[in-house]
Protein backbone atom coordinates (compact mmCIF):
# COMPACT_ATOMS: atom_id res chain seq x y z
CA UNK A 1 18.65 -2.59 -19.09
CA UNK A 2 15.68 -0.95 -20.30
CA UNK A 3 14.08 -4.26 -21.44
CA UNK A 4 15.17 -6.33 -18.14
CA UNK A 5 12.71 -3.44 -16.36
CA UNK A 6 9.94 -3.68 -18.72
CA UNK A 7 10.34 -7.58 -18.27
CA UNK A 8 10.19 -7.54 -14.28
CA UNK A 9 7.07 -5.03 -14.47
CA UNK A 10 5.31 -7.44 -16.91
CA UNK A 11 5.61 -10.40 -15.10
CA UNK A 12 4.79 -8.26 -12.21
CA UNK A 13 1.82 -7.18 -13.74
CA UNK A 14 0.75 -10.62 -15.69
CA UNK A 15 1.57 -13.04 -11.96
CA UNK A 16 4.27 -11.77 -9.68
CA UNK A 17 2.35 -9.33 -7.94
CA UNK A 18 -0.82 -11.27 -7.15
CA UNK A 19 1.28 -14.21 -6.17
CA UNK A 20 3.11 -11.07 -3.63
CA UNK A 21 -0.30 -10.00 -2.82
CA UNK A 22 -1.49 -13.72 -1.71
CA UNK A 23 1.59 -14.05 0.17
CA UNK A 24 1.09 -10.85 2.16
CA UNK A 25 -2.43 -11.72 2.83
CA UNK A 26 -5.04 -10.75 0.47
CA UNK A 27 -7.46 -13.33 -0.06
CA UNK A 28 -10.23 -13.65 -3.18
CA UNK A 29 -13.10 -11.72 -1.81
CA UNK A 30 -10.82 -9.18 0.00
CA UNK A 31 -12.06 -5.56 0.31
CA UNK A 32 -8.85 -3.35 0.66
CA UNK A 33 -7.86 0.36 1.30
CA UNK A 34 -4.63 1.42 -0.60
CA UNK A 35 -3.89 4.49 0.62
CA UNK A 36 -1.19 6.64 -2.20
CA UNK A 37 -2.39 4.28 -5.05
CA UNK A 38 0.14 6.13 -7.64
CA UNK A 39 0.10 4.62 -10.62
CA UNK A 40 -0.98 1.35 -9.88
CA UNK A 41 1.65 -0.80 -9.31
CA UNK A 42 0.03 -2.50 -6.41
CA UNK A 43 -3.39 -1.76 -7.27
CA UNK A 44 -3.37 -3.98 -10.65
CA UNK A 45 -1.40 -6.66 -8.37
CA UNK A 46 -4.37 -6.24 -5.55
CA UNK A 47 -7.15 -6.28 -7.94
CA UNK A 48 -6.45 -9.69 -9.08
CA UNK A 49 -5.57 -11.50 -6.30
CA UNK A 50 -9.00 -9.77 -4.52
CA UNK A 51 -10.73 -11.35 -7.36
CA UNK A 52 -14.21 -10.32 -8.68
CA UNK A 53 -16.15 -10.67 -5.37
CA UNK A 54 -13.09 -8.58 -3.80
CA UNK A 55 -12.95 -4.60 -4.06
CA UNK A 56 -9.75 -1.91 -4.00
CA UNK A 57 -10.45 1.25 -2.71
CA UNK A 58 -6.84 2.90 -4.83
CA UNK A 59 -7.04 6.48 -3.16
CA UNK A 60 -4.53 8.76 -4.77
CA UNK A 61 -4.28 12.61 -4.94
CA UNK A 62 -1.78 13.17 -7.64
CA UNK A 63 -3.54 14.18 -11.23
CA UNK A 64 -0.35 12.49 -13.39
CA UNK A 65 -0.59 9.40 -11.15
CA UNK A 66 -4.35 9.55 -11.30
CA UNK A 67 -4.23 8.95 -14.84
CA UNK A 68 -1.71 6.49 -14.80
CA UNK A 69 -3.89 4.75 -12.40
CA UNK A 70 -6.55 4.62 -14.45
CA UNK A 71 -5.01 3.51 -17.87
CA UNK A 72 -3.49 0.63 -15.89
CA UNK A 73 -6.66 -0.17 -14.72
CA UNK A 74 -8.53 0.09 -18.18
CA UNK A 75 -5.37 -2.01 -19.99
CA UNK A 76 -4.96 -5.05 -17.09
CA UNK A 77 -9.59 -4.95 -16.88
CA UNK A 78 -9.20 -4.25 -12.79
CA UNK A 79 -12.67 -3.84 -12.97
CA UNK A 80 -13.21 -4.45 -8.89
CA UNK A 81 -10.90 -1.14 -8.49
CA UNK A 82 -12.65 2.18 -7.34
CA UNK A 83 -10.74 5.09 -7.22
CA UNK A 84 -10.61 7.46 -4.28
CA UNK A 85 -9.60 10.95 -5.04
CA UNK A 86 -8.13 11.99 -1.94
CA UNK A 87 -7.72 16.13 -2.97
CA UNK A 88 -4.45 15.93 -0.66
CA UNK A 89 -6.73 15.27 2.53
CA UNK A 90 -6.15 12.23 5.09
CA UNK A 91 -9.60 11.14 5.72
CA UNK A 92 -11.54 8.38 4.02
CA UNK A 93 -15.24 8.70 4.89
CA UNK A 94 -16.13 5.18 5.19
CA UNK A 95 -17.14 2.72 8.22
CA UNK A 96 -14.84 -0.10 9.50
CA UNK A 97 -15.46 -1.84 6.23
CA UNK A 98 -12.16 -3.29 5.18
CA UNK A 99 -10.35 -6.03 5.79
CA UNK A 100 -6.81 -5.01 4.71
CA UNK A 101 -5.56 -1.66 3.99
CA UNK A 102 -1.99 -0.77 3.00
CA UNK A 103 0.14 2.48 2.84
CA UNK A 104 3.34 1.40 0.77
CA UNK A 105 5.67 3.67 -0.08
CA UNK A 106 3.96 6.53 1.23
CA UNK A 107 4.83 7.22 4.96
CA UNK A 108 7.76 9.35 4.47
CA UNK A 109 5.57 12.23 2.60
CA UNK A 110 3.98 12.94 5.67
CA UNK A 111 5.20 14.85 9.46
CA UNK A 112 4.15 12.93 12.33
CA UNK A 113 1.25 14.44 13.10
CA UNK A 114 -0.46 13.77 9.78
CA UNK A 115 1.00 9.83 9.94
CA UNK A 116 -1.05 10.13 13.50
CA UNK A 117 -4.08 11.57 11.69
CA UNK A 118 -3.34 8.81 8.95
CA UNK A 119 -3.00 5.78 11.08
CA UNK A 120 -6.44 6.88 13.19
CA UNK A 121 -7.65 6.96 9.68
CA UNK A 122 -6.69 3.67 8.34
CA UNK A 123 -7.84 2.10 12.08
CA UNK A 124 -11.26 3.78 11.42
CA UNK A 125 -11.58 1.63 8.37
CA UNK A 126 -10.77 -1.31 9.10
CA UNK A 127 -12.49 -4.40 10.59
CA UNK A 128 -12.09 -6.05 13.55
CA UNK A 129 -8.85 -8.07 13.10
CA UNK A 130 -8.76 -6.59 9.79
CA UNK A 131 -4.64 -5.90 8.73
CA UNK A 132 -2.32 -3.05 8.05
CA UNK A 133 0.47 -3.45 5.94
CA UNK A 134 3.15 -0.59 6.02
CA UNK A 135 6.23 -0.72 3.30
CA UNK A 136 8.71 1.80 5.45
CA UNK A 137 10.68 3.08 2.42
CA UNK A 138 12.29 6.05 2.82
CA UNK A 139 13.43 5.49 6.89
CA UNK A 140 16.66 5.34 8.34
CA UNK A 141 19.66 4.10 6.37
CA UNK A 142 17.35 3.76 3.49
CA UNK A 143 18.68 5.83 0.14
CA UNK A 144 16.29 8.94 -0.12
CA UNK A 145 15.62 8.83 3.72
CA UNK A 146 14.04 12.25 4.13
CA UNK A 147 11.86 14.43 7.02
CA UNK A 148 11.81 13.18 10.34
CA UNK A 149 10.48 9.62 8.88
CA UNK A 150 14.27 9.18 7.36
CA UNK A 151 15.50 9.46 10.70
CA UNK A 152 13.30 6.59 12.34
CA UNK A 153 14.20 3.35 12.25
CA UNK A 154 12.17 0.01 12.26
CA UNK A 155 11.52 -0.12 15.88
CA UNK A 156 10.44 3.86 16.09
CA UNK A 157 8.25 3.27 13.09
CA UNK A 158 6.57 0.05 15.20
CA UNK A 159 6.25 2.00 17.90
CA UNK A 160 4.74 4.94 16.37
CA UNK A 161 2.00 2.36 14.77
CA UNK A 162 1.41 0.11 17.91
CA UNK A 163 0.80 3.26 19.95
CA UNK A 164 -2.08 4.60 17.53
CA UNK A 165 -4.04 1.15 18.77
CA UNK A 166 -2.86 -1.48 16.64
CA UNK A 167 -1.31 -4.80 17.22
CA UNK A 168 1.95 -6.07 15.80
CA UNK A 169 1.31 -9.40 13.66
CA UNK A 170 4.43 -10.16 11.46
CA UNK A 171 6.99 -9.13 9.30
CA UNK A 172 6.96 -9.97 5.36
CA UNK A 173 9.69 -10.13 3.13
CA UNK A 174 9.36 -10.11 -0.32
CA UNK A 175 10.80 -9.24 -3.94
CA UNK A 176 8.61 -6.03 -4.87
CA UNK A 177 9.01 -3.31 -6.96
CA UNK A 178 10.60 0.30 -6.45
CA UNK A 179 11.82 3.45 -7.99
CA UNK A 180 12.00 1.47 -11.41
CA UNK A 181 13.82 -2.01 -9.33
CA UNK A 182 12.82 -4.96 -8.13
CA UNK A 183 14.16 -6.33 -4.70
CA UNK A 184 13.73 -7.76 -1.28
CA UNK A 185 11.87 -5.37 0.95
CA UNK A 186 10.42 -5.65 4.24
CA UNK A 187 7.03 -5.01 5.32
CA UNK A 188 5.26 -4.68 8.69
CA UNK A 189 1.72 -5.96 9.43
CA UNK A 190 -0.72 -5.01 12.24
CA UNK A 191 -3.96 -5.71 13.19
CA UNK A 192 -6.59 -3.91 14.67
């Protein structure tokens, strides 16, 4: 079993994700906000489909992830990846200077006010038109659902989002990873 995992995250790593990271909208030349990096499993993914004339802003506040984050950057040479140290606080200090920003995985840590406070955030960076991608993990009916974000569903979560200012633009499905497996998830994408 052990290998079969170790297999999915290298071809993630080596092709799958940029191919999931294409698909879900990043473009060579991107400039993208991933807000609760961890340990990189997007941010490696990101980096290469962004390309050299793209940048990833991987914020992350976690010291074990941190490191993680940066030894998968130093072994897969993400060398367009920055990383943010966010010290546990939801605010970015940058301009609307981003075209895509994403929060996967990382919803369900925070009460509503803060995922307020977060979404102003996130629509503070980004350009005109510029996308949000959310991965809802952790909601209603998921396994782990936890906080008052485990008992929203899909629609409450869309609502919550459209009424911080953004626009709904589409729904992605697609085989990423989680908690160690690999399956279909869904993902929602708005623009600003």
């Amino acid at each position: 079993m052990a290998d079969k995992k170790e297999e999915n995250y290298r071809k993630w790593y080596l092709n799958d994700g940029r191919k999931f990271c294409l698909k879900a909208g990043i473009k060579p030349g991107t400039h993208v906000f991933e807000f609760g990096a961890g340990p990189g499993t997007y941010t490696v993914a990101l980096s290469q489909a962004a390309g050299n004339k793209g940048v990833i802003y991987a914020a992350e506040c976690d010291k074990e992830k941190l490191k993680e984050l940066k030894e998968k950057i130093k072994t897969y040479r993400a060398e367009n990846v920055r990383i943010y140290n966010t010290k546990g606080k939801i605010k970015a200090g940058f301009g609307e200077e981003f075209d895509f920003a994403l929060v996967y995985d990382t919803a369900h840590y925070f009460g509503k006010d803060d995922r307020k406070r977060l979404y102003k955030v996130i629509y503070g960076i980004l350009k005109k038109g510029g996308v949000f991608s959310l991965f809802p993990k952790h909601r209603l009916n998921d396994p782990g659902a936890s906080g008052d974000f485990g008992r929203m569903g899909w629609l409450q979560i869309k609502k919550e989002i459209l009424d911080s200012g953004f626009k709904y633009h589409k729904t992605v499905v697609s085989r990423i990873p989680h908690a160690g497996k690999f399956k279909n998830e869904k993902l929602m994408h708005f623009t600003k």
